[in-house]
N, C-alpha and C. Protein backbone atom coordinates (compact mmCIF):
# COMPACT_ATOMS: atom_id res chain seq x y z
N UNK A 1 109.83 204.95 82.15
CA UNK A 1 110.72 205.14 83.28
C UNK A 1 111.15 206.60 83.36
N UNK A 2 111.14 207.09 84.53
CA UNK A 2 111.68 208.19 85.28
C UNK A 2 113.29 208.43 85.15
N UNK A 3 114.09 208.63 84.64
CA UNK A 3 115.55 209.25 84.99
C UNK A 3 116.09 210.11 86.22
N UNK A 4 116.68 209.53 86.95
CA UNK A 4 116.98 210.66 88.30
C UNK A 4 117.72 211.37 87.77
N UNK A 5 118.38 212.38 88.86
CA UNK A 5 119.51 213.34 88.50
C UNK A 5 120.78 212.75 88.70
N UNK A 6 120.53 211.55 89.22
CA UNK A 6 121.67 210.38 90.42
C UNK A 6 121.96 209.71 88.92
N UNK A 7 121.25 209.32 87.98
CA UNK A 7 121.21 208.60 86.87
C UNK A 7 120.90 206.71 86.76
N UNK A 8 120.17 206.93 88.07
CA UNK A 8 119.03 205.75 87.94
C UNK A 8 117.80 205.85 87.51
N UNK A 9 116.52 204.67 87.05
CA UNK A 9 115.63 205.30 86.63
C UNK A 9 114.33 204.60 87.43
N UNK A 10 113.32 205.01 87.32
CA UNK A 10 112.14 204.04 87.76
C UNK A 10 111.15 204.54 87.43
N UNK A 11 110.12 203.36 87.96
CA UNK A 11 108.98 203.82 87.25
C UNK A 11 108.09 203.09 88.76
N UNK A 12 106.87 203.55 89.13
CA UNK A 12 106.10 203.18 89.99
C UNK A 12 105.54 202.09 89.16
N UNK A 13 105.24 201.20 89.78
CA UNK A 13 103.92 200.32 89.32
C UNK A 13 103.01 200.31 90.50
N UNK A 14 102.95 200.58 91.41
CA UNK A 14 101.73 201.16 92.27
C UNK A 14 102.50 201.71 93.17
N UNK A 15 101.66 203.42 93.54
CA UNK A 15 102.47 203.84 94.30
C UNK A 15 101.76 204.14 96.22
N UNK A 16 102.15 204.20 96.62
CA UNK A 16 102.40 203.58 98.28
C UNK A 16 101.20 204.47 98.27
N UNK A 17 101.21 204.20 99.83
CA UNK A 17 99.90 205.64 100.51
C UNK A 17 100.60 206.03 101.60
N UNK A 18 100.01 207.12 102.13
CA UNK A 18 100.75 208.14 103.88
C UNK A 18 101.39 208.91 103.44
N UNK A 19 101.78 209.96 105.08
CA UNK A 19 102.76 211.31 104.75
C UNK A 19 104.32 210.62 105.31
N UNK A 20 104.48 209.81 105.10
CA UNK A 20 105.51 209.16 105.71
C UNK A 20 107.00 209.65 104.98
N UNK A 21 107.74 210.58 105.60
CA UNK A 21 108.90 210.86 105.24
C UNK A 21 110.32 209.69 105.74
N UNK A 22 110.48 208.87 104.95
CA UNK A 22 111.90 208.43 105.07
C UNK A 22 113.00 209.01 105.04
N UNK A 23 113.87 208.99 106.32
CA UNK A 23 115.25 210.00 106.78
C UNK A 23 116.14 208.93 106.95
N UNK A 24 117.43 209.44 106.74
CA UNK A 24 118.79 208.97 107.35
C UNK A 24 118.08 208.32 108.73
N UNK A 25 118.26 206.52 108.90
CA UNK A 25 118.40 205.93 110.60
C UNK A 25 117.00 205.52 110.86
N UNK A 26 116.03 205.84 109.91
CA UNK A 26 114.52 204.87 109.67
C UNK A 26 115.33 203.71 109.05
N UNK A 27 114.64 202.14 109.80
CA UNK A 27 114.48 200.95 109.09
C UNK A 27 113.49 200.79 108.16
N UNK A 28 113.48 200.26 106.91
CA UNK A 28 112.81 199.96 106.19
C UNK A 28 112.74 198.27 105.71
N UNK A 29 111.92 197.85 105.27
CA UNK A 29 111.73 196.12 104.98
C UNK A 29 111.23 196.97 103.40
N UNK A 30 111.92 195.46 102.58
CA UNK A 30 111.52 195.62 101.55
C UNK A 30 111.08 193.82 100.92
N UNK A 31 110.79 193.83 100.10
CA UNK A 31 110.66 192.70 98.69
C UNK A 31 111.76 193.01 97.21
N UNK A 32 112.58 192.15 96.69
CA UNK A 32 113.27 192.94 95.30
C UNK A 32 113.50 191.74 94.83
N UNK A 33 113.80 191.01 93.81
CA UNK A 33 114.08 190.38 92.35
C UNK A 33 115.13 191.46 91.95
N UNK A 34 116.47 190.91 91.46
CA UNK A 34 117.04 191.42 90.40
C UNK A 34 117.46 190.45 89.26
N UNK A 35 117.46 191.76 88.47
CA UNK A 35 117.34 191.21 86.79
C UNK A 35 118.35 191.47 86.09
N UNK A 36 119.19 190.94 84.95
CA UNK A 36 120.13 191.65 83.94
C UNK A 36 119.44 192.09 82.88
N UNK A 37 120.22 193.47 82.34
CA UNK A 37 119.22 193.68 81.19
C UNK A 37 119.97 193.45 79.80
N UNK A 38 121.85 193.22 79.86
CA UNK A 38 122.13 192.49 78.79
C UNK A 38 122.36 190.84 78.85
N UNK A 39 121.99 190.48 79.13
CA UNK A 39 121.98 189.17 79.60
C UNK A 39 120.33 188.37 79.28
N UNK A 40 119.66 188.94 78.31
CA UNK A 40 118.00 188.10 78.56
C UNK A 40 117.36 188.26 79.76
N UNK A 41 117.90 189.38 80.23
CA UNK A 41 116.14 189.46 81.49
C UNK A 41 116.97 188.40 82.62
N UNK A 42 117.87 187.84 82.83
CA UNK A 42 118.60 186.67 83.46
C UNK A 42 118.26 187.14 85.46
N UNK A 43 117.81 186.66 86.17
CA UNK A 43 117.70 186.74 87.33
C UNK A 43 118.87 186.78 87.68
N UNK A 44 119.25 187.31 88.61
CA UNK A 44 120.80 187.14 89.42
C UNK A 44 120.43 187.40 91.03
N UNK A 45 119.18 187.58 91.60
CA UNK A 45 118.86 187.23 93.17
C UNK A 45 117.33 187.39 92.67
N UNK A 46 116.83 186.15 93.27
CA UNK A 46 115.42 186.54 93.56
C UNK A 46 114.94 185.68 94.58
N UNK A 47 113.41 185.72 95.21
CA UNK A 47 113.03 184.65 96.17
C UNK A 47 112.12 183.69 95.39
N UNK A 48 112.62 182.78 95.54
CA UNK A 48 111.33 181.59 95.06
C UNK A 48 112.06 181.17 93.80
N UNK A 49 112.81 181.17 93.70
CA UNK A 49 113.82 180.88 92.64
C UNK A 49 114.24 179.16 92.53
N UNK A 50 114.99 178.61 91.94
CA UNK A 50 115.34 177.70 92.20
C UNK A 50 116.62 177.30 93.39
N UNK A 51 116.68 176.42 93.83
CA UNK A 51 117.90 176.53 94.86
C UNK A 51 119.22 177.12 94.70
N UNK A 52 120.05 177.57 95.55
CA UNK A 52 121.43 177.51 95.05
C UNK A 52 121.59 178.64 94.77
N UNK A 53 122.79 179.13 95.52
CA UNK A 53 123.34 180.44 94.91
C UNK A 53 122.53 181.68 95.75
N UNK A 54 121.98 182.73 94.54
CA UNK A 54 121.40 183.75 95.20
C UNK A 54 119.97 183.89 95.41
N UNK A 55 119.65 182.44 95.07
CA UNK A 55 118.16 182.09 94.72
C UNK A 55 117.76 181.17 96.06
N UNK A 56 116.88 181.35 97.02
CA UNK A 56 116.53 180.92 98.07
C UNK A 56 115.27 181.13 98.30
N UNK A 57 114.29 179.88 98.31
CA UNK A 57 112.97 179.77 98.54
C UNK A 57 112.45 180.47 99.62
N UNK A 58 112.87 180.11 101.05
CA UNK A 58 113.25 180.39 101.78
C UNK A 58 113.35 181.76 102.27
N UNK A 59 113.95 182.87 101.62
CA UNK A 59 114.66 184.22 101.51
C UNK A 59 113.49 185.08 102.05
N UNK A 60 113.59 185.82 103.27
CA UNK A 60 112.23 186.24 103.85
C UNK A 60 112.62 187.80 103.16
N UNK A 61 111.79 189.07 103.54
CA UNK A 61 112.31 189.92 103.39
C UNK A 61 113.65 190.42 103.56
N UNK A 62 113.67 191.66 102.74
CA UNK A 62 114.90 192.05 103.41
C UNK A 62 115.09 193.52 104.17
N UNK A 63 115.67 193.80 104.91
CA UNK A 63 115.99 194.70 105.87
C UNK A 63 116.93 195.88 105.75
N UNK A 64 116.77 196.51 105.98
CA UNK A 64 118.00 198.01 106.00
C UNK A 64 117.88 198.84 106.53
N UNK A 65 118.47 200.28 106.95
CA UNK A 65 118.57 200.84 107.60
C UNK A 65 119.15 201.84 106.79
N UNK A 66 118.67 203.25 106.21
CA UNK A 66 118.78 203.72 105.32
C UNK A 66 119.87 204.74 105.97
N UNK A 67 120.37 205.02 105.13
CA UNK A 67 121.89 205.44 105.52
C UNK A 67 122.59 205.24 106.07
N UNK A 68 122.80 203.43 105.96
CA UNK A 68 123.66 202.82 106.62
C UNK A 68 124.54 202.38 105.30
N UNK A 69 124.56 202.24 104.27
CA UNK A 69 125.11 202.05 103.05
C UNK A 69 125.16 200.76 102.86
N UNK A 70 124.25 199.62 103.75
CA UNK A 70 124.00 198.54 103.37
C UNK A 70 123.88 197.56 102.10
N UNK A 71 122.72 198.43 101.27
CA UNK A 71 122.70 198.22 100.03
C UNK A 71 122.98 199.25 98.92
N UNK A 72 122.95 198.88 97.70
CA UNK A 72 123.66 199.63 96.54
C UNK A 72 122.87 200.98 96.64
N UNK A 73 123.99 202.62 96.38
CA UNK A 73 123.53 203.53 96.28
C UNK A 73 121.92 203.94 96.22
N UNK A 74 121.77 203.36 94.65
CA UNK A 74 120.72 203.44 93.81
C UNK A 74 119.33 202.78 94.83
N UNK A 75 119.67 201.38 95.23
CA UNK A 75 118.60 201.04 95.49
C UNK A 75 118.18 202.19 96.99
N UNK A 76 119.06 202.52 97.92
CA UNK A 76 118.59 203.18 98.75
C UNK A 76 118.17 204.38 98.69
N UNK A 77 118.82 205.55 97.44
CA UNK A 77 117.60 206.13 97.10
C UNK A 77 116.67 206.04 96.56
N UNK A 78 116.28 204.61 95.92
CA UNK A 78 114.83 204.49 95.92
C UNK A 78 114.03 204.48 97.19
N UNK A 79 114.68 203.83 97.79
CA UNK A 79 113.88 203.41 99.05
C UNK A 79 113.74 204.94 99.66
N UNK A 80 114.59 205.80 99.24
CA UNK A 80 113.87 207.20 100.75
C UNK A 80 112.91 207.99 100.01
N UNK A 81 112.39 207.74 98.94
CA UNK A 81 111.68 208.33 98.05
C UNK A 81 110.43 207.81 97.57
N UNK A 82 110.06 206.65 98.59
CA UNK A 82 109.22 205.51 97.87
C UNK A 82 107.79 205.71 99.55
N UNK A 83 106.85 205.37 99.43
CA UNK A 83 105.71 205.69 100.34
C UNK A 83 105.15 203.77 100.64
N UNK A 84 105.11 203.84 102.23
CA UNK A 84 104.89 202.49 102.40
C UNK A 84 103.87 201.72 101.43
N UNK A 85 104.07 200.67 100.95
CA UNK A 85 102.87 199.70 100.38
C UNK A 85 103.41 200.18 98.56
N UNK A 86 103.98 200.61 98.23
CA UNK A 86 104.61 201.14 96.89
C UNK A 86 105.30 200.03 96.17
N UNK A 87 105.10 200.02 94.97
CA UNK A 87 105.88 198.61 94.28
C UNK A 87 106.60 199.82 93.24
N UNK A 88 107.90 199.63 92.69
CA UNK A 88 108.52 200.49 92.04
C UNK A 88 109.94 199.11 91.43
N UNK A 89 109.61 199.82 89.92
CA UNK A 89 110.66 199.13 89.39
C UNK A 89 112.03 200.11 88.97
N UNK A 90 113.26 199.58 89.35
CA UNK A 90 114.69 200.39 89.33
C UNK A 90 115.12 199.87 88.15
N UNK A 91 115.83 200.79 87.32
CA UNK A 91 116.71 200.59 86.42
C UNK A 91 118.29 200.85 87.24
N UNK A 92 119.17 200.33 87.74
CA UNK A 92 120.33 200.58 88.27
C UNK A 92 121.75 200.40 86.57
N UNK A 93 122.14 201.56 86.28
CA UNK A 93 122.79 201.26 85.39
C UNK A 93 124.32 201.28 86.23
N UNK A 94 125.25 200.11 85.04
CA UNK A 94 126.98 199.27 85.87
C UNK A 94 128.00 201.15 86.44
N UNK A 95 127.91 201.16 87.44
CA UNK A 95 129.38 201.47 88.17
C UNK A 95 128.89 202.10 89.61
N UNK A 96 128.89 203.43 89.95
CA UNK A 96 129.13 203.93 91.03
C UNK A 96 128.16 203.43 92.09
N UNK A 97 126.51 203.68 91.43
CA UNK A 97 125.31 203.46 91.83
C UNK A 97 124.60 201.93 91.73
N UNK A 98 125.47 200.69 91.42
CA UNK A 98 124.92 199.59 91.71
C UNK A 98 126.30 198.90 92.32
N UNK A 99 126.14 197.83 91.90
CA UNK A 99 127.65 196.49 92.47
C UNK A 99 128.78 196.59 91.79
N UNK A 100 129.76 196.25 92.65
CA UNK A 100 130.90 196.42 92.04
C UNK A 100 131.56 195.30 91.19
């Protein structure tokens, strides 16, 4: 894994293709699973999960609008830094840059 300067980390597991610059007020669609990492790897949202809660079979993509502050810091600068068709895994470490 990569360390930002933000103090999230990632690592590509395949990275996108195009010259496609993501700006402040581009929509983006994504796919994400999240995970705990003191907790056993413990899911806490994913799709295809079992029912109930944050787990929804159901759960189509999801949507944003990047610099709209929709989702957590961290994950949206992944997203303006990431090239369509790109799979990238986030390390979001607890306070400013993930959930409260």
């Amino acid at each position: 894994f990569v360390e930002t300067s933000e103090g999230w980390s990632y690592k590509d597991v395949q990275a996108g293709s195009g010259n496609v610059a993501v700006e402040d007020g581009d929509r983006v669609v994504f796919d994400w699973s999240g995970y705990t990492i003191g907790y056993f790897g413990r899911p806490f949202e994913a799709k295809g999960g079992p029912q109930g809660g944050a787990f929804d079979k159901s759960l189509d993509y999801f949507r944003t609008t990047i610099g709209s502050h929709t989702v957590i810091p961290a994950l949206e600068s992944a997203l303006q830094t990431m090239k369509p068709g790109g799979v990238r895994q986030i390390i979001v470490p607890y306070g400013p840059l993930s959930y409260p």
